[in-house]
N, C-alpha and C. Protein backbone atom coordinates (compact mmCIF):
# COMPACT_ATOMS: atom_id res chain seq x y z
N UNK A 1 73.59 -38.67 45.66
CA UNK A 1 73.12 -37.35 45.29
C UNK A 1 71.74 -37.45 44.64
N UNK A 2 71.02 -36.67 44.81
CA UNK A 2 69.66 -36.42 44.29
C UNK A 2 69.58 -35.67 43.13
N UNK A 3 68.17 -36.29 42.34
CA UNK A 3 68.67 -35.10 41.11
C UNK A 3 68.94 -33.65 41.18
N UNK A 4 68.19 -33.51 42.23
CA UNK A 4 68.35 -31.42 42.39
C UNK A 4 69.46 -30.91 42.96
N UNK A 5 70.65 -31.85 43.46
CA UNK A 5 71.74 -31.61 43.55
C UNK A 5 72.79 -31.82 42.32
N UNK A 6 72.52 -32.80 41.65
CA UNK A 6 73.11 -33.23 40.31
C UNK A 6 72.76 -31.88 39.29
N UNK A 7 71.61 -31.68 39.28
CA UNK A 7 71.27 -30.36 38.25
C UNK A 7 71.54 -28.88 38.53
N UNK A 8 71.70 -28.33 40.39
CA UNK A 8 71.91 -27.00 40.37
C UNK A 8 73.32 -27.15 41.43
N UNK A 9 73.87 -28.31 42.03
CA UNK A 9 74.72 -28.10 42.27
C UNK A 9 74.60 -27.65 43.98
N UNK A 10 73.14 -27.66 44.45
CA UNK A 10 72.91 -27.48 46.16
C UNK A 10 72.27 -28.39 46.18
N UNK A 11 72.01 -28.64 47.77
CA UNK A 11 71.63 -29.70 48.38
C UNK A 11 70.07 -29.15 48.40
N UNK A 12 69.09 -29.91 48.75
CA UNK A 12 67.58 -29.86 48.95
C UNK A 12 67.67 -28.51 49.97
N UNK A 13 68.21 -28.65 50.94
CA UNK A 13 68.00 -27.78 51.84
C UNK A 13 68.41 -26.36 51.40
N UNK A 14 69.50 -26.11 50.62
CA UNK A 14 69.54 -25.06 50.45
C UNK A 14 68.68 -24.60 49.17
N UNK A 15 68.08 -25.47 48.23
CA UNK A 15 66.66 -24.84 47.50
C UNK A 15 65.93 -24.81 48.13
N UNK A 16 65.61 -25.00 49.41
CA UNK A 16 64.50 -25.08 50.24
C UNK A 16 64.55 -23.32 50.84
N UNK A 17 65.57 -23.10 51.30
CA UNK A 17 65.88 -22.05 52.09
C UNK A 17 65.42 -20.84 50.76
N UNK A 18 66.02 -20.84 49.28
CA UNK A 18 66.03 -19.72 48.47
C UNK A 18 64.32 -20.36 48.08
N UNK A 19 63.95 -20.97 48.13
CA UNK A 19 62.23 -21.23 47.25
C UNK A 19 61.53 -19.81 48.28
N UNK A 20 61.80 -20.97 50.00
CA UNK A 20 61.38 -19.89 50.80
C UNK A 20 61.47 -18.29 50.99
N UNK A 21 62.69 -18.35 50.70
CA UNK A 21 63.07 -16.84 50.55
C UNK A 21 62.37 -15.79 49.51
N UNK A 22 62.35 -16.44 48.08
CA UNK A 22 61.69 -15.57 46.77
C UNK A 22 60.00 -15.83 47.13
N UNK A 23 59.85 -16.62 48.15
CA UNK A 23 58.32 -17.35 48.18
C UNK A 23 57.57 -15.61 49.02
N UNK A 24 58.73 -15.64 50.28
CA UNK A 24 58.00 -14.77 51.03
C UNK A 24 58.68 -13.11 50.88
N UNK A 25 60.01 -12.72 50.17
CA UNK A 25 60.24 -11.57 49.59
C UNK A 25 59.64 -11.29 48.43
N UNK A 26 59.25 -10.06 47.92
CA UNK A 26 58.71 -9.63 46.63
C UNK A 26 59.99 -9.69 46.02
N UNK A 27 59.51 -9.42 44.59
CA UNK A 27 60.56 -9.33 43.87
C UNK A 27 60.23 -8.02 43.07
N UNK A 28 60.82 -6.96 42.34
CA UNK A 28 59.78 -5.72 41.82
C UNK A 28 60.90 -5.66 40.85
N UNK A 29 60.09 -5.90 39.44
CA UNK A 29 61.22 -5.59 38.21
C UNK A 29 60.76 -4.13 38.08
N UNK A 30 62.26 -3.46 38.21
CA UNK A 30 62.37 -1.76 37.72
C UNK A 30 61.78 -1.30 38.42
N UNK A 31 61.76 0.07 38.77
CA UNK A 31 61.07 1.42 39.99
C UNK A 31 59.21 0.91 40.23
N UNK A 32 59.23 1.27 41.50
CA UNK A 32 58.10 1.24 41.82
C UNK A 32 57.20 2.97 41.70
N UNK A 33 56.68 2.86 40.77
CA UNK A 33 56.02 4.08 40.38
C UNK A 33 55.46 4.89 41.10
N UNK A 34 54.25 3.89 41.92
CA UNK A 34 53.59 4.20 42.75
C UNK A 34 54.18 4.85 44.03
N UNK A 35 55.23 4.42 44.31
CA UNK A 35 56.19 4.91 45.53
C UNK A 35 56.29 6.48 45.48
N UNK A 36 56.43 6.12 43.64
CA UNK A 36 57.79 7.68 43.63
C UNK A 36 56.40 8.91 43.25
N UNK A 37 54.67 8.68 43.34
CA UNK A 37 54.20 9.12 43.59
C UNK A 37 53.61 9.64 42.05
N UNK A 38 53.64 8.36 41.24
CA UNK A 38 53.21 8.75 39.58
C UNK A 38 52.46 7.75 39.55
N UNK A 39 50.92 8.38 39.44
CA UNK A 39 49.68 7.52 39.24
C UNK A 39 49.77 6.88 37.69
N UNK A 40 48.66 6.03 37.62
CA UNK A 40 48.70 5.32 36.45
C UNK A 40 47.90 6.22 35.79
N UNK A 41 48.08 6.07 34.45
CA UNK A 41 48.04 6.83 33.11
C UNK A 41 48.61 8.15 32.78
N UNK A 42 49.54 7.97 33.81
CA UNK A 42 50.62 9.73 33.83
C UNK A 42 51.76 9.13 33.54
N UNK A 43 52.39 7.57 33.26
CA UNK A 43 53.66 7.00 33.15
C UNK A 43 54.48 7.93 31.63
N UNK A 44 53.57 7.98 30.59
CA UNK A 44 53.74 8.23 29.19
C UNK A 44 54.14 9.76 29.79
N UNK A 45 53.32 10.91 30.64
CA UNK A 45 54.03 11.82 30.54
C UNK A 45 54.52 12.50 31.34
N UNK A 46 55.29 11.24 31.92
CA UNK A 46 56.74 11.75 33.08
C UNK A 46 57.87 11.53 33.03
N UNK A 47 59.41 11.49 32.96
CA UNK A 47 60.13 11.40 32.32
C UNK A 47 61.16 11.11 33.73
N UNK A 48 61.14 9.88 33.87
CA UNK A 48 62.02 8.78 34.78
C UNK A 48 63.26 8.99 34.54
N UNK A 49 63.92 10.17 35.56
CA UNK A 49 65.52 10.68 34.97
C UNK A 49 66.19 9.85 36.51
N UNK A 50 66.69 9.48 36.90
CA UNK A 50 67.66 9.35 38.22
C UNK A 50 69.09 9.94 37.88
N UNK A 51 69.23 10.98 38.95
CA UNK A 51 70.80 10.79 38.89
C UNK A 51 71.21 11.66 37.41
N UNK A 52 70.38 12.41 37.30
CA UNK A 52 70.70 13.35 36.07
C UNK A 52 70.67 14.88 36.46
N UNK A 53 71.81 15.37 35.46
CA UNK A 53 71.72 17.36 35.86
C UNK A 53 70.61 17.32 35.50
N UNK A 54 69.97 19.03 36.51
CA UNK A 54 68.46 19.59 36.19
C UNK A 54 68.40 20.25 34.62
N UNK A 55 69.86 20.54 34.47
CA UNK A 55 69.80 21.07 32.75
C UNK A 55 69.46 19.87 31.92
N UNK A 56 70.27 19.07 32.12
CA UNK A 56 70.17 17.90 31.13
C UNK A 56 68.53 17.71 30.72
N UNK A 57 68.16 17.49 31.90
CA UNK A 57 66.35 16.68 31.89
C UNK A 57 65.48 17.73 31.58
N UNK A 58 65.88 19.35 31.91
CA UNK A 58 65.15 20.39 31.37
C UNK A 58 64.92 20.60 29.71
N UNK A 59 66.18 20.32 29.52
CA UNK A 59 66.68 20.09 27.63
C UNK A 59 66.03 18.76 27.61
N UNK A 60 65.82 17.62 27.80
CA UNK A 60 65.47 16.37 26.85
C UNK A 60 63.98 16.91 27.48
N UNK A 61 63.26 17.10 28.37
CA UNK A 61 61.83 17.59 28.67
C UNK A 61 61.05 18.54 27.37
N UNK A 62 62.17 19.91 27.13
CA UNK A 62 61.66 20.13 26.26
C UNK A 62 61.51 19.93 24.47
N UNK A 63 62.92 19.03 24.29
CA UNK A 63 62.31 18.14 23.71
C UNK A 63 61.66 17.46 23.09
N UNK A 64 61.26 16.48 24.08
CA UNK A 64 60.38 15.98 24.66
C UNK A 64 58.89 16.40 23.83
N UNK A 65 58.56 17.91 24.84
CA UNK A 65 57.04 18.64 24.74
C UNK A 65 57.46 18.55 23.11
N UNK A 66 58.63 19.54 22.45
CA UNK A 66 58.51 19.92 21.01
C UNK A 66 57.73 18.86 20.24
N UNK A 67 58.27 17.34 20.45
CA UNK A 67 58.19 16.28 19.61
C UNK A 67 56.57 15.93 19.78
């Protein structure tokens, strides 16, 4: 056994296969902003709800403005 099998427990080939894999997929920590069509320096005043009632986010929005 080789050390990189001794330490993660796969063979070369299969770190070979995941290096390749994260090498040539992105990886994107949390929402892509830009996607969802919120330019930069508007992050602070937009309010990233998913999957929430329109009351709910209408009430923490205003809020929100009060504060």
């Amino acid at each position: 056994m080789t050390d990189i099998e001794i330490k993660t427990g796969m063979t070369d080939a299969e770190c070979e296969r995941l290096d390749k894999y994260y090498t040539e997929n992105t990886f994107e920590l949390g929402p892509n902003l830009l996607k969802q069509g919120i330019k930069p320096g508007e992050v602070r005043n937009t309010l990233l709800l998913k999957n929430v009632d329109r009351d709910v986010a209408e009430y923490v929005r205003s809020q929100a403005a009060a504060l």
